[in-house]
Every structure is written in structure tokens, then in C-alpha cells.
N, C-alpha and C. Protein backbone atom coordinates (compact mmCIF):
# COMPACT_ATOMS: atom_id res chain seq x y z
N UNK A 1 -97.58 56.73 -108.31
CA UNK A 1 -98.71 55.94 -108.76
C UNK A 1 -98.48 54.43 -108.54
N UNK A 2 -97.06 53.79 -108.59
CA UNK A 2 -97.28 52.35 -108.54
C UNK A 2 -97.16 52.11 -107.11
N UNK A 3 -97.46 52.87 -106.08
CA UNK A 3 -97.22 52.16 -104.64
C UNK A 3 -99.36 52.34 -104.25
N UNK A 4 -100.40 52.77 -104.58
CA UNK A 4 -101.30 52.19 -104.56
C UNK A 4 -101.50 50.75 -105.24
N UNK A 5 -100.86 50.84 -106.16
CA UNK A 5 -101.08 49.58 -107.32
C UNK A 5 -100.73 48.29 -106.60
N UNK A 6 -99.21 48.93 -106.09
CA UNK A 6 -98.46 47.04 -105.31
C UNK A 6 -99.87 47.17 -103.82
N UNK A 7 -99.47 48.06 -103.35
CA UNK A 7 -100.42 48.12 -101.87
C UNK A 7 -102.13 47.25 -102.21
N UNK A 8 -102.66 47.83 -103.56
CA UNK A 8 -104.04 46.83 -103.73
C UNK A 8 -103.78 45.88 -104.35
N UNK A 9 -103.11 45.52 -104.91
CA UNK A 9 -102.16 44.09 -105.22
C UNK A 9 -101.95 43.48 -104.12
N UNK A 10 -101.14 43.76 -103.25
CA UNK A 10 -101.34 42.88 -102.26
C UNK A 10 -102.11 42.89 -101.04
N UNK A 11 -102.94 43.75 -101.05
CA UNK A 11 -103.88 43.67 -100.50
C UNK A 11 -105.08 42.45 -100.55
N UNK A 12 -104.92 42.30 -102.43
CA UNK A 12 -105.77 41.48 -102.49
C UNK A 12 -105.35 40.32 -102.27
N UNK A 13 -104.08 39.92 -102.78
CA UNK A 13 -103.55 38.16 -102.74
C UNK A 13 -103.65 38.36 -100.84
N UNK A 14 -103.43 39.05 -99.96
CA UNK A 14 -103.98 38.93 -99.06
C UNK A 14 -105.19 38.07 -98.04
N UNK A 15 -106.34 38.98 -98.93
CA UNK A 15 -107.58 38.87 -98.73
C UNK A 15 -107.90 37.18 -99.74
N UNK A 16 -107.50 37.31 -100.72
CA UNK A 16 -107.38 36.06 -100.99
C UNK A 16 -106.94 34.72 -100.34
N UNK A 17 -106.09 34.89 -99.86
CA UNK A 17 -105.21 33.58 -99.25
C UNK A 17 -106.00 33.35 -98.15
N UNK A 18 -106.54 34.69 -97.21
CA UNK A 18 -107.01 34.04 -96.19
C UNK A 18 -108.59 33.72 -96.41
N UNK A 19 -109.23 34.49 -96.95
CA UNK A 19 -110.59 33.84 -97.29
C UNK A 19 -110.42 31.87 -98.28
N UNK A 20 -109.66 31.74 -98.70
CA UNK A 20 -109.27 30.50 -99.37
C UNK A 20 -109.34 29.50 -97.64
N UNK A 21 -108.40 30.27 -96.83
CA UNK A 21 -108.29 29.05 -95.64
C UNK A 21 -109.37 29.31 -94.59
N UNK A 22 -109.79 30.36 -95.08
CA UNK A 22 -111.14 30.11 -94.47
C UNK A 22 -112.38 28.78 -94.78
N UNK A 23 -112.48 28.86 -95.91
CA UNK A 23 -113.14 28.28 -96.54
C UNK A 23 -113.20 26.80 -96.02
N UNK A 24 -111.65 26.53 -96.50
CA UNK A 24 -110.92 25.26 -96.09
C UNK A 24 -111.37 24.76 -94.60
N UNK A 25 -110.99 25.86 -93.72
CA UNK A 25 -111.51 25.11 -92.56
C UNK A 25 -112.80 25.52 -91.73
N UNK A 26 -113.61 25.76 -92.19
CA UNK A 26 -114.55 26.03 -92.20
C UNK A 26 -115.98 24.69 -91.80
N UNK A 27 -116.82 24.58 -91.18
CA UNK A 27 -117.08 22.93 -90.97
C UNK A 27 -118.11 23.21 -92.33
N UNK A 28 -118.45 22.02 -92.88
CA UNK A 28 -119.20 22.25 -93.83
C UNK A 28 -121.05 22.13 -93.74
N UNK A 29 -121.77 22.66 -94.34
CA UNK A 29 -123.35 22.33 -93.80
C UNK A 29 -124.06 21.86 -92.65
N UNK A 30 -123.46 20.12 -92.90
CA UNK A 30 -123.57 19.17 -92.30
C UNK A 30 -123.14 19.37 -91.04
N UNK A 31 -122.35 20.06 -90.70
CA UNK A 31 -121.72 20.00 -89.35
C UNK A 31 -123.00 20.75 -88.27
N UNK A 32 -123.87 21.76 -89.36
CA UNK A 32 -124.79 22.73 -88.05
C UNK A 32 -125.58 21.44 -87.28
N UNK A 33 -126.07 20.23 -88.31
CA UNK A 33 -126.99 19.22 -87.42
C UNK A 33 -126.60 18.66 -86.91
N UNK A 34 -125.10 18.93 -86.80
CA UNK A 34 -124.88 17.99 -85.61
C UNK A 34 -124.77 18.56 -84.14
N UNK A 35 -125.04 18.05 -83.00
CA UNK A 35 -125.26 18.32 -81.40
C UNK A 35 -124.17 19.04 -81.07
N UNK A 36 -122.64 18.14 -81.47
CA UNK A 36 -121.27 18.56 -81.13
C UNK A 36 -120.36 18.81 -82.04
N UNK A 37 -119.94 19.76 -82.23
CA UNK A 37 -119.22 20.05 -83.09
C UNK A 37 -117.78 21.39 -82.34
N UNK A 38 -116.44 20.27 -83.35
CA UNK A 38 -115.41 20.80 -82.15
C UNK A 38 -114.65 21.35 -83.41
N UNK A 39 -114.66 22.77 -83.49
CA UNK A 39 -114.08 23.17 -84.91
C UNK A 39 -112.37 23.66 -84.93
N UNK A 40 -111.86 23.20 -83.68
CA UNK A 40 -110.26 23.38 -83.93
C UNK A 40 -110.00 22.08 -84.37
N UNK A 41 -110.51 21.13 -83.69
CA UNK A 41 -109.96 19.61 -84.48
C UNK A 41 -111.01 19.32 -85.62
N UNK A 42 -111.74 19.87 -86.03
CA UNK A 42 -112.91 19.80 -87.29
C UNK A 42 -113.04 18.82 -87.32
N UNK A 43 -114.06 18.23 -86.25
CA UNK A 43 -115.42 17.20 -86.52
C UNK A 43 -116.15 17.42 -85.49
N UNK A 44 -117.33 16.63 -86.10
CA UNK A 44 -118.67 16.87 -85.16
C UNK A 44 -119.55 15.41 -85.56
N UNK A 45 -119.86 15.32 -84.14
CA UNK A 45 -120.90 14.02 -84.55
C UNK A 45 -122.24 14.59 -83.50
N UNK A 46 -123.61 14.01 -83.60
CA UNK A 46 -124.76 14.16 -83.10
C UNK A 46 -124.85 13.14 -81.50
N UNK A 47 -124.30 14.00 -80.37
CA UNK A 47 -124.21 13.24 -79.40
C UNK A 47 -125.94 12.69 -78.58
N UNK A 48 -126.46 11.69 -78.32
CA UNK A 48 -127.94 11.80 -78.00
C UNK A 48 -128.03 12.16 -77.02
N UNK A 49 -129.69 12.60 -76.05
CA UNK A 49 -129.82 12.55 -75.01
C UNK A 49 -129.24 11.23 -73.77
N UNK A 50 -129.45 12.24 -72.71
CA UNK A 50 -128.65 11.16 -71.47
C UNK A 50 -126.94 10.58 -72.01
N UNK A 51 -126.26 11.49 -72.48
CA UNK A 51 -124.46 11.31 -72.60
C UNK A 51 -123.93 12.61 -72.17
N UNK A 52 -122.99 12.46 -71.26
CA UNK A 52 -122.31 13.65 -70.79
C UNK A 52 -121.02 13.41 -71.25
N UNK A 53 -120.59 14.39 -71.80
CA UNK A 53 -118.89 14.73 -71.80
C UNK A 53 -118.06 14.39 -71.10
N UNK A 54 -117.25 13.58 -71.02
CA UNK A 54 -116.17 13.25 -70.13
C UNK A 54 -114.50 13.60 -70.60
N UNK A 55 -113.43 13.80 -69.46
CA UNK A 55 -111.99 14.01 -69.84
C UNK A 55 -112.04 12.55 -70.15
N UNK A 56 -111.39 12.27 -70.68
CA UNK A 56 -109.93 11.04 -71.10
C UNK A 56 -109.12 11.21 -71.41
N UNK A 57 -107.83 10.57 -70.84
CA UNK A 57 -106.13 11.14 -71.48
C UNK A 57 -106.10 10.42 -72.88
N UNK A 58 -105.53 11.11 -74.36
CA UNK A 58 -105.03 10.51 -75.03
C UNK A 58 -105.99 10.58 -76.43
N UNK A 59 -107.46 11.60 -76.28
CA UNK A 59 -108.69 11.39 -76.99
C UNK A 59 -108.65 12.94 -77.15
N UNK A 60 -109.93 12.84 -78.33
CA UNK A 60 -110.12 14.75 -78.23
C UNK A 60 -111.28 14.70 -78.03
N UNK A 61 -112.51 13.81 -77.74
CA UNK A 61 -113.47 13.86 -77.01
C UNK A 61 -114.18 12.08 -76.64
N UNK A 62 -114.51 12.86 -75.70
CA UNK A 62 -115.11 11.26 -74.90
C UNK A 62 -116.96 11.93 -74.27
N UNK A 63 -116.87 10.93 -74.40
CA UNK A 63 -118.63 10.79 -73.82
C UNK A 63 -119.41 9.16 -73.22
N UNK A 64 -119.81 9.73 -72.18
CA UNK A 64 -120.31 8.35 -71.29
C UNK A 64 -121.83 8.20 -71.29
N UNK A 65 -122.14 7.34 -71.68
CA UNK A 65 -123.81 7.05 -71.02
C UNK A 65 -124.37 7.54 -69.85
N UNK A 66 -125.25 8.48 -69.36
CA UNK A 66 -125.28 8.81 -68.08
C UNK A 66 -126.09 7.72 -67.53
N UNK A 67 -125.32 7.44 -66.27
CA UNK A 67 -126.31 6.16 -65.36
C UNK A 67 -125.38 4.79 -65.80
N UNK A 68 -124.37 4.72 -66.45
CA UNK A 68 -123.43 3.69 -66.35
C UNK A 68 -122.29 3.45 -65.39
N UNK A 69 -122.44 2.42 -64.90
CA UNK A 69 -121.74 2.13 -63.74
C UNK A 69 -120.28 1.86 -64.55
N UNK A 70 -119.41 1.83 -63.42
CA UNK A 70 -117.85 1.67 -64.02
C UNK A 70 -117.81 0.13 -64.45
N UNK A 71 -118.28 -1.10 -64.05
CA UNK A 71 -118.66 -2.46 -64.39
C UNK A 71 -119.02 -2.39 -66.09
N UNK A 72 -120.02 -1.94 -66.40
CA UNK A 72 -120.70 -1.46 -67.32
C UNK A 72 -120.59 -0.35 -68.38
N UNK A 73 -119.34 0.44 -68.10
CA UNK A 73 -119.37 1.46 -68.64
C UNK A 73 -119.40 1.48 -70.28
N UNK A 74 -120.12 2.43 -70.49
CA UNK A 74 -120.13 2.60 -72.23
C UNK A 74 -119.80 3.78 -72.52
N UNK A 75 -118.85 4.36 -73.52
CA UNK A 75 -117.62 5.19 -74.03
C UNK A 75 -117.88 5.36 -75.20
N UNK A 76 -117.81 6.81 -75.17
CA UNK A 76 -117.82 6.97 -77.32
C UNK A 76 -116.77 7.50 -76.87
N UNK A 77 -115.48 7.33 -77.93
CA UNK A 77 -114.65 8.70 -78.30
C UNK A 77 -114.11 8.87 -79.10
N UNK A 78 -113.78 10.26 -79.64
CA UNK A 78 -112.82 10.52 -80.86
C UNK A 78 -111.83 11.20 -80.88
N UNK A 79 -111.27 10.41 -81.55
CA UNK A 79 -109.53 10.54 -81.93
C UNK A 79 -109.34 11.13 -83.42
N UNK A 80 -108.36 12.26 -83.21
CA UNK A 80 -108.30 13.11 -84.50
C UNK A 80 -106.47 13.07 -84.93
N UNK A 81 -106.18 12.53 -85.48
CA UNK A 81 -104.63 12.45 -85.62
C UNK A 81 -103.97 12.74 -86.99
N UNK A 82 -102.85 12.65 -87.19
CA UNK A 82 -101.91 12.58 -88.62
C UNK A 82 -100.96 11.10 -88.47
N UNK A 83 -101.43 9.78 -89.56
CA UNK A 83 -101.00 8.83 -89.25
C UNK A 83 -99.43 8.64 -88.96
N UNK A 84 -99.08 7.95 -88.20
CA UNK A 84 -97.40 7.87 -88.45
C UNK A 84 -96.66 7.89 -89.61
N UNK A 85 -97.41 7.31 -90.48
CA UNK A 85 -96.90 7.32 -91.78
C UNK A 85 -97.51 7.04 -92.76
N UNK A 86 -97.17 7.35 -94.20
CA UNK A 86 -98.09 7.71 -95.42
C UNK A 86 -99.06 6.61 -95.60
N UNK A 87 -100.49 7.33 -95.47
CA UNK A 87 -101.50 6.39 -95.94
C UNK A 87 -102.23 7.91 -96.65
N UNK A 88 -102.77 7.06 -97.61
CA UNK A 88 -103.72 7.62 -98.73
C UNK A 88 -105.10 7.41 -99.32
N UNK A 89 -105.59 6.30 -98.78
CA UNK A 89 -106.47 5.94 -98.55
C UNK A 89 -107.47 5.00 -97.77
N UNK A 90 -108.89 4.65 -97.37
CA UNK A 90 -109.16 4.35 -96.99
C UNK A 90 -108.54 2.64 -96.25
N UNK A 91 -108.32 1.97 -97.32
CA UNK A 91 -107.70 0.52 -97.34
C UNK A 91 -106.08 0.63 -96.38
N UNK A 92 -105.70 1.77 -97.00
CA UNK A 92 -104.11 1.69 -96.11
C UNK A 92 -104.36 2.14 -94.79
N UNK A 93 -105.34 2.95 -94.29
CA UNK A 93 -106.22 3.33 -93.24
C UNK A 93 -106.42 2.42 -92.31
N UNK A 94 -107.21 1.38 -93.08
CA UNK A 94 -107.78 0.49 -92.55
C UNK A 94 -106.36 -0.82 -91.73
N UNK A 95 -105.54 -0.97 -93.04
CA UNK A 95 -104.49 -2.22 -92.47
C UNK A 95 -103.69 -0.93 -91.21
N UNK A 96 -103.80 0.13 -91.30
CA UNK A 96 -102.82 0.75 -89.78
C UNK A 96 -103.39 0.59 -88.56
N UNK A 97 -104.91 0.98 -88.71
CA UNK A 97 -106.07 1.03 -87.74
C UNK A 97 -105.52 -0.56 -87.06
N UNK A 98 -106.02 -2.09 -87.26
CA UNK A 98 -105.61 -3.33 -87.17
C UNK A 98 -104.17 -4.13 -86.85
N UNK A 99 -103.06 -2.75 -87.33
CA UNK A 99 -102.35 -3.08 -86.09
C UNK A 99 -101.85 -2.42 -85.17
N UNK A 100 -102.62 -1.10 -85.19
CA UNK A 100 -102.78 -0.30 -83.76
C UNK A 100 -103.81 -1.08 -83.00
N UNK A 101 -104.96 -1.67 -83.38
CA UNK A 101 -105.71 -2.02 -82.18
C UNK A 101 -105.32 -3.73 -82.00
N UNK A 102 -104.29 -4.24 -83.09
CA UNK A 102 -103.94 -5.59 -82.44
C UNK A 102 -103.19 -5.76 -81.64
N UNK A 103 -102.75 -4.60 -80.65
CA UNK A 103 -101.57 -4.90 -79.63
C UNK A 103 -102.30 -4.72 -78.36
N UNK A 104 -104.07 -4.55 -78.29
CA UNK A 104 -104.54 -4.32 -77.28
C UNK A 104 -104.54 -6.43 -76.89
N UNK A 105 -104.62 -6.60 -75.29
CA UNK A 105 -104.71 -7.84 -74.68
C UNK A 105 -105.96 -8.08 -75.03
N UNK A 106 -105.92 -9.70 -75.75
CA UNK A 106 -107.08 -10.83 -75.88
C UNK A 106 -108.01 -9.70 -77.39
N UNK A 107 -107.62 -9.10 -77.89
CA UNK A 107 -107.70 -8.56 -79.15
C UNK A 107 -108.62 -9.55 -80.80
N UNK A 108 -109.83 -9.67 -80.65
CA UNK A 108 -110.38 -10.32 -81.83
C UNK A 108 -111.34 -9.84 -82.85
N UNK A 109 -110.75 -9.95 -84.06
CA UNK A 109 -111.77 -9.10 -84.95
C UNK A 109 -112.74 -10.30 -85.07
N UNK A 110 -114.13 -9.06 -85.33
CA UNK A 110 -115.01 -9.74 -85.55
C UNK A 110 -115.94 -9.78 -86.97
N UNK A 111 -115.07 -8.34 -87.41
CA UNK A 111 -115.70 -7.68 -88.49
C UNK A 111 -114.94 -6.88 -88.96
N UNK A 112 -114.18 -6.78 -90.10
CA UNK A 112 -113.39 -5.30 -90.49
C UNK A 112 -113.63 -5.41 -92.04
N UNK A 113 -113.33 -4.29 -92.80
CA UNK A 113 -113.68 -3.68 -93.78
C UNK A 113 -114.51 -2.23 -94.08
N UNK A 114 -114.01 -2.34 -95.30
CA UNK A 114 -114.40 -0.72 -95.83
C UNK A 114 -115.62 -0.62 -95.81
N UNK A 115 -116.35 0.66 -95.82
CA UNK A 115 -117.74 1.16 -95.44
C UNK A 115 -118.24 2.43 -96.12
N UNK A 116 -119.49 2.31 -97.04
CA UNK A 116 -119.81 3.65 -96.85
C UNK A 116 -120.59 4.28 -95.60
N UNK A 117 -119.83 5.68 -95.29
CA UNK A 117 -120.25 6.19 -93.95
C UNK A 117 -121.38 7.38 -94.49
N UNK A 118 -122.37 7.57 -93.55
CA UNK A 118 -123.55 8.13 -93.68
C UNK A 118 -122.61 9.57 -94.26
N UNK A 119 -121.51 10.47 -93.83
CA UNK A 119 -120.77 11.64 -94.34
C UNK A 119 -120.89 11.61 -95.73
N UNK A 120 -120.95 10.68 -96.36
CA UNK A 120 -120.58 10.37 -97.81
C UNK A 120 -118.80 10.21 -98.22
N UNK A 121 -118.46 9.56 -96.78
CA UNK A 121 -117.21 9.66 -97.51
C UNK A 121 -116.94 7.87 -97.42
N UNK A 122 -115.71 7.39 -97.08
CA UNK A 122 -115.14 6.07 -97.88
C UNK A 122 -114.50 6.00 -96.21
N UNK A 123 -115.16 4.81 -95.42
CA UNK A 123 -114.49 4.89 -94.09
C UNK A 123 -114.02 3.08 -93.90
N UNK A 124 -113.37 3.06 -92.91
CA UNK A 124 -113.26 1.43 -92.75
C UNK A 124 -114.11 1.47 -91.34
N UNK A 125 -114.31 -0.19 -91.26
CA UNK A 125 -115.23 -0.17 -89.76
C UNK A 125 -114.38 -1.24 -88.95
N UNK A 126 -114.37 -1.30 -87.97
CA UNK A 126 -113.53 -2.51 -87.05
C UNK A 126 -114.72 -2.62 -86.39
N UNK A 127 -114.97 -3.71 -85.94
CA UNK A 127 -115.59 -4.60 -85.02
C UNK A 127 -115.25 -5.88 -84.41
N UNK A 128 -114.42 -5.59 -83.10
CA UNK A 128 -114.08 -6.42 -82.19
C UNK A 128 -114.07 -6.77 -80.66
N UNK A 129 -113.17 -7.58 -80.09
CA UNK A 129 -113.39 -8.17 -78.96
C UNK A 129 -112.03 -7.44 -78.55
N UNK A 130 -111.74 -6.88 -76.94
CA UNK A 130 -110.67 -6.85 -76.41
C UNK A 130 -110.37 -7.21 -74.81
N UNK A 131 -109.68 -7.45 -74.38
CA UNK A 131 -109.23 -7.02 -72.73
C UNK A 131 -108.12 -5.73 -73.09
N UNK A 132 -108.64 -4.92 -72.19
CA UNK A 132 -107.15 -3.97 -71.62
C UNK A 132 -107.59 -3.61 -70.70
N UNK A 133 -106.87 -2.33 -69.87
CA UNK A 133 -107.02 -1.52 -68.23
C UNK A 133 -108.23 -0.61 -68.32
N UNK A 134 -108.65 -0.41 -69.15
CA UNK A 134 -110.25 0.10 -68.66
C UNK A 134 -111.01 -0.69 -68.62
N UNK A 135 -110.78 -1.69 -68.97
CA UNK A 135 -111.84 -3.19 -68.88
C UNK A 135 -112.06 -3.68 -67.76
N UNK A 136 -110.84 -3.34 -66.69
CA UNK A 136 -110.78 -3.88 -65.50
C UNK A 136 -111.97 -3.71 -64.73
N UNK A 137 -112.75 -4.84 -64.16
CA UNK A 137 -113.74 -4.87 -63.25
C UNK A 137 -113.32 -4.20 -61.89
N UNK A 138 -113.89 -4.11 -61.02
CA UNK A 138 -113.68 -3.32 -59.70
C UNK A 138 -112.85 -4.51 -59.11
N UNK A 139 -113.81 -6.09 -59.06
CA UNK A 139 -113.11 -7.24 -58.83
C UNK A 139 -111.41 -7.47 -58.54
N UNK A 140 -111.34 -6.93 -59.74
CA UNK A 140 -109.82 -7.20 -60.73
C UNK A 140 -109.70 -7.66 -61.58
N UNK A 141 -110.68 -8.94 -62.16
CA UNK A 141 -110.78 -9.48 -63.32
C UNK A 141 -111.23 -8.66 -64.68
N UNK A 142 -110.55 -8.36 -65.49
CA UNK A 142 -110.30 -8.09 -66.52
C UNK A 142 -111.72 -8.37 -67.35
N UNK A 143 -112.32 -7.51 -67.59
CA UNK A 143 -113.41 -8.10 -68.56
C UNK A 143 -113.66 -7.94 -69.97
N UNK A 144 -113.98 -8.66 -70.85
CA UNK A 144 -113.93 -8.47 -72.44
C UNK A 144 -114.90 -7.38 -73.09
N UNK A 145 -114.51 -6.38 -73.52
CA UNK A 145 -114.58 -5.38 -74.19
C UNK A 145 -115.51 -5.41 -75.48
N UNK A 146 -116.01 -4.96 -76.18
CA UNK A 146 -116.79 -5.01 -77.47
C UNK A 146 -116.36 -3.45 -78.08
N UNK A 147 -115.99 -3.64 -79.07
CA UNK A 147 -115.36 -1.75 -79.49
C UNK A 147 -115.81 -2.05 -81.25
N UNK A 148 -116.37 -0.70 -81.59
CA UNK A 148 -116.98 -0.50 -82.78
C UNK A 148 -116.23 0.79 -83.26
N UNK A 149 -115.15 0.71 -84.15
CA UNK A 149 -114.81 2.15 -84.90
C UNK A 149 -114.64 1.76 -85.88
N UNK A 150 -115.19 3.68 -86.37
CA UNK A 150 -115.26 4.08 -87.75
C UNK A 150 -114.23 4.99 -88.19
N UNK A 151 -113.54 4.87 -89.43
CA UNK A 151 -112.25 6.12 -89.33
C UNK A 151 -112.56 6.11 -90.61
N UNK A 152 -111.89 7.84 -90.72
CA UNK A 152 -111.69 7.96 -92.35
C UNK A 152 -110.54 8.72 -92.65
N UNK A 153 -110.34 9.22 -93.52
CA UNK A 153 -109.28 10.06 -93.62
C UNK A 153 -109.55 11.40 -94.93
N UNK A 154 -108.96 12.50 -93.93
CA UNK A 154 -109.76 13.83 -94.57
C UNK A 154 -108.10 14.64 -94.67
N UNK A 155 -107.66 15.07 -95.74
CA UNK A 155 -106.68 15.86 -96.23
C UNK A 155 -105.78 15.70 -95.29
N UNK A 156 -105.33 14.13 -94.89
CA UNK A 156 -104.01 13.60 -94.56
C UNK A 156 -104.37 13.49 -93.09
N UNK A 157 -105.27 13.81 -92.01
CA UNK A 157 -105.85 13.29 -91.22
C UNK A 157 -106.79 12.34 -90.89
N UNK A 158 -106.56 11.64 -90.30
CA UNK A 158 -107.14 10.05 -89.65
C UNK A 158 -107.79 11.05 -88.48
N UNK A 159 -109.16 10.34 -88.29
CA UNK A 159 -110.37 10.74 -87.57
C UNK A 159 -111.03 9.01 -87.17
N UNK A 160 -111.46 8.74 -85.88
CA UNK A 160 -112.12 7.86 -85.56
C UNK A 160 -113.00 7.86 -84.58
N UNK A 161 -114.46 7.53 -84.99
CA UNK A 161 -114.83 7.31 -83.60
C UNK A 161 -115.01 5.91 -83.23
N UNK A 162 -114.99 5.77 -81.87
CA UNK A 162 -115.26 4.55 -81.17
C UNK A 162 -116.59 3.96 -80.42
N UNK A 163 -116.88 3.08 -79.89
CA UNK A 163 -118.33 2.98 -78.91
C UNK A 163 -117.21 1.93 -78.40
N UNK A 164 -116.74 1.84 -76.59
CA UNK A 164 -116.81 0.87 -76.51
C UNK A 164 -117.33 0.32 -74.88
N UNK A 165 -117.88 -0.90 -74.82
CA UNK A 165 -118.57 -1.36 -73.86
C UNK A 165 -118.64 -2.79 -73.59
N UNK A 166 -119.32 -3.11 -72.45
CA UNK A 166 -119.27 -4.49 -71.93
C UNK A 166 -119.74 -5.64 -73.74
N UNK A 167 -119.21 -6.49 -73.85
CA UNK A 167 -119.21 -7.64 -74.60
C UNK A 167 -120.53 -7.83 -74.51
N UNK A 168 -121.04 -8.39 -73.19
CA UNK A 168 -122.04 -9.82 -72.95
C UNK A 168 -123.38 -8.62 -72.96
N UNK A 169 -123.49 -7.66 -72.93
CA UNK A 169 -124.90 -6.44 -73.63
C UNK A 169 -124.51 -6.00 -74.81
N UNK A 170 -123.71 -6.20 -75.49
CA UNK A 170 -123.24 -5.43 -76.99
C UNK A 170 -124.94 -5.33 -77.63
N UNK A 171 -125.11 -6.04 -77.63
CA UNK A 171 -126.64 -6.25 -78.53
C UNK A 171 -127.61 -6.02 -77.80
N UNK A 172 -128.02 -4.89 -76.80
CA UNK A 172 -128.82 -3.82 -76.32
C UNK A 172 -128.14 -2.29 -76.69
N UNK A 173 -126.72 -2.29 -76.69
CA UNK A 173 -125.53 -0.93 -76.83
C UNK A 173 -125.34 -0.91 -77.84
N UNK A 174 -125.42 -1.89 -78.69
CA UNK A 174 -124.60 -1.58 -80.17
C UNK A 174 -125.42 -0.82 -81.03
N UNK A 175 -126.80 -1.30 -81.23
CA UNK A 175 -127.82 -0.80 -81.43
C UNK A 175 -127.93 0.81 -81.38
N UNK A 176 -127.44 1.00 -80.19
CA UNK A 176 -127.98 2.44 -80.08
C UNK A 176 -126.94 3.47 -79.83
N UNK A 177 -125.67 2.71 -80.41
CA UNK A 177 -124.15 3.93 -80.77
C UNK A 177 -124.47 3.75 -82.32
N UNK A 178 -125.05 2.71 -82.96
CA UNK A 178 -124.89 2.97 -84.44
C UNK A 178 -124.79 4.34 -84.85
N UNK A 179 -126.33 4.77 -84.40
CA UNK A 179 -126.43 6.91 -85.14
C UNK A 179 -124.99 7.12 -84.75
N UNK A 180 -124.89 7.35 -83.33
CA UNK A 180 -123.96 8.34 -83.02
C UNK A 180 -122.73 8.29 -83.88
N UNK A 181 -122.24 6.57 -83.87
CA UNK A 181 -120.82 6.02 -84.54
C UNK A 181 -121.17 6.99 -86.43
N UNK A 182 -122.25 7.10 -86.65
CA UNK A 182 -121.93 7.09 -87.98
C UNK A 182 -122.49 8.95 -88.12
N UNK A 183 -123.01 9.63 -87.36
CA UNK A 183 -123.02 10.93 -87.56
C UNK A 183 -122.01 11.36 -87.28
N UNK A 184 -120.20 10.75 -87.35
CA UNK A 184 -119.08 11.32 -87.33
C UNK A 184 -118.61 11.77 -88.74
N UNK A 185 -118.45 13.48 -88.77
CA UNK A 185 -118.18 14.19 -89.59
C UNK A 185 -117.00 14.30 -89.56
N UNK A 186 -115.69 14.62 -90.65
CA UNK A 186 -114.50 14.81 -90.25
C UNK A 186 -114.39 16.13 -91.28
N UNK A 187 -113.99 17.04 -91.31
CA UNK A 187 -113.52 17.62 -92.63
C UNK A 187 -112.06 18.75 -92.26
């Protein structure tokens, strides 16, 4: 009689444990409205018409404006990581984010601080100026960058997305990554 007993005994802490991590990773509601949704790295943001998917080394998704020239190019992407080291909230988030992106060339904030993000969660925002090697004109001259990210941090993962694009149109582009930048879901 006690080897049905242990057998549905553990049958159940079984069935338990894994319906629990189901749950857990599971995307939540919010995730069905969004366009893209990538559920091994769990997030999803609402990509618009006219953006195609692109590779990039170093990202877990990228997306280009279709009809942008390499001069011009405009870039969403997101980065899904575990920080180098202990941060816990948004604010400690935020000072890591600032000096990961202060080692990019000609590097200027224009805007940083904490944010509520449309998710309902507690995100920081960067808004700045850069040069680096995707900036590079066909020319050779190096051109200044405009980059808008949002990060948050979801059960010890750092999530960010980015928009970034020519400087001297930011204010025809910026405009119209806002949705996208802020329908980034992380969970």
C-alpha cells in the first residue's frame, strides 16, 4: 500500500514544480498584443509596419526601417542579459547602463533617468549622442549617432531596447520609435 502513496506523492510535487515554471515563464497577457514576441529570451515588443528583421552580432533582435539607406540607417534592438554584477534595481540599472554606453567614441548624454514604462514596470531611459563603427559613413567620416534606450530589470535580468539613428533627423525618427521603444515587454 505505501508504494502508490510515495508514487502519487511524487507524482504530484512533480506536476507541481513544473506547472509552477510554467507559469513563471510563460509571457504574460500583454505579450499576445504584441507583433513580436521571442519567448526563449521572454520579451516582446509591437514591431510597426515597413521594419524587417535583421541579424546583428552581439543582440537578440534587431530590426531596420525598410527603405533606409546605410548613410541613414535606423536600428531598433534588443538586448536581453544578466548584469555583470549585482544590481537590484532600477537606479543601480541605470548607473551600469552609463558606463557601458560611456566608453562608446564622442559619447553625450542628453537625457537619463528613471521612467515609468508603458509595461507598468520601473525602467531607466538614456538619451544620447555617440560616434562608433556603425556610424561610419560610406565616406569614412564617422557620423554622430542619436540612441534612445529603455531597460528594466525582470528577476535578475537586464532587458533593453534601443532606436538608434542619424542625429541631424532624430526629430522626424524619434517620434516614431517612441511606441515601439516603449511596447518593450520583459518578463
Amino acid at each position: 500500500m505505501k508504494r502508490p502513496r510515495v508514487a502519487s506523492l511524487a507524482a504530484l510535487l512533480l506536476a507541481a514544480a513544473w506547472s509552477g515554471g510554467c507559469r513563471e515563464d510563460a509571457p504574460p497577457p500583454e505579450a499576445a498584443e504584441r507583433s513580436y514576441c521571442d519567448r526563449s529570451e521572454r520579451f516582446a515588443l509591437d514591431v510597426p509596419e515597413g521594419w524587417d528583421p535583421v541579424r546583428l552580432d552581439g543582440v537578440d533582435a534587431a530590426f531596420m526601417r525598410r527603405g533606409s539607406g546605410s548613410a541613414a540607417r535606423l536600428v531598433v534592438t534588443v538586448e536581453v542579459r544578466r548584469p555583470g554584477r549585482t544590481v537590484d534595481n532600477a537606479e543601480g540599472l541605470l548607473t551600469l547602463a552609463r558606463e557601458q554606453l560611456s566608453q562608446f567614441d564622442g559619447y553625450e548624454e542628453l537625457e537619463t533617468g528613471l521612467a515609468d514604462h508603458e509595461s507598468g514596470r520601473r525602467a531607466y531611459r538614456v538619451d544620447a549622442l555617440c560616434r562608433h563603427p556603425p556610424a561610419t559613413a560610406p565616406s569614412g567620416e564617422t557620423s554622430v549617432r542619436r540612441f534612445r534606450q529603455y531597460g528594466m530589470l525582470v528577476r535578475g535580468r537586464w532587458g533593453a531596447a534601443t532606436a538608434l539613428g542619424p542625429a541631424d533627423s532624430a526629430g522626424q525618427w524619434l517620434p516614431k520609435t517612441e511606441p515601439l521603444l516603449q511596447s518593450f515587454l520583459l518578463w
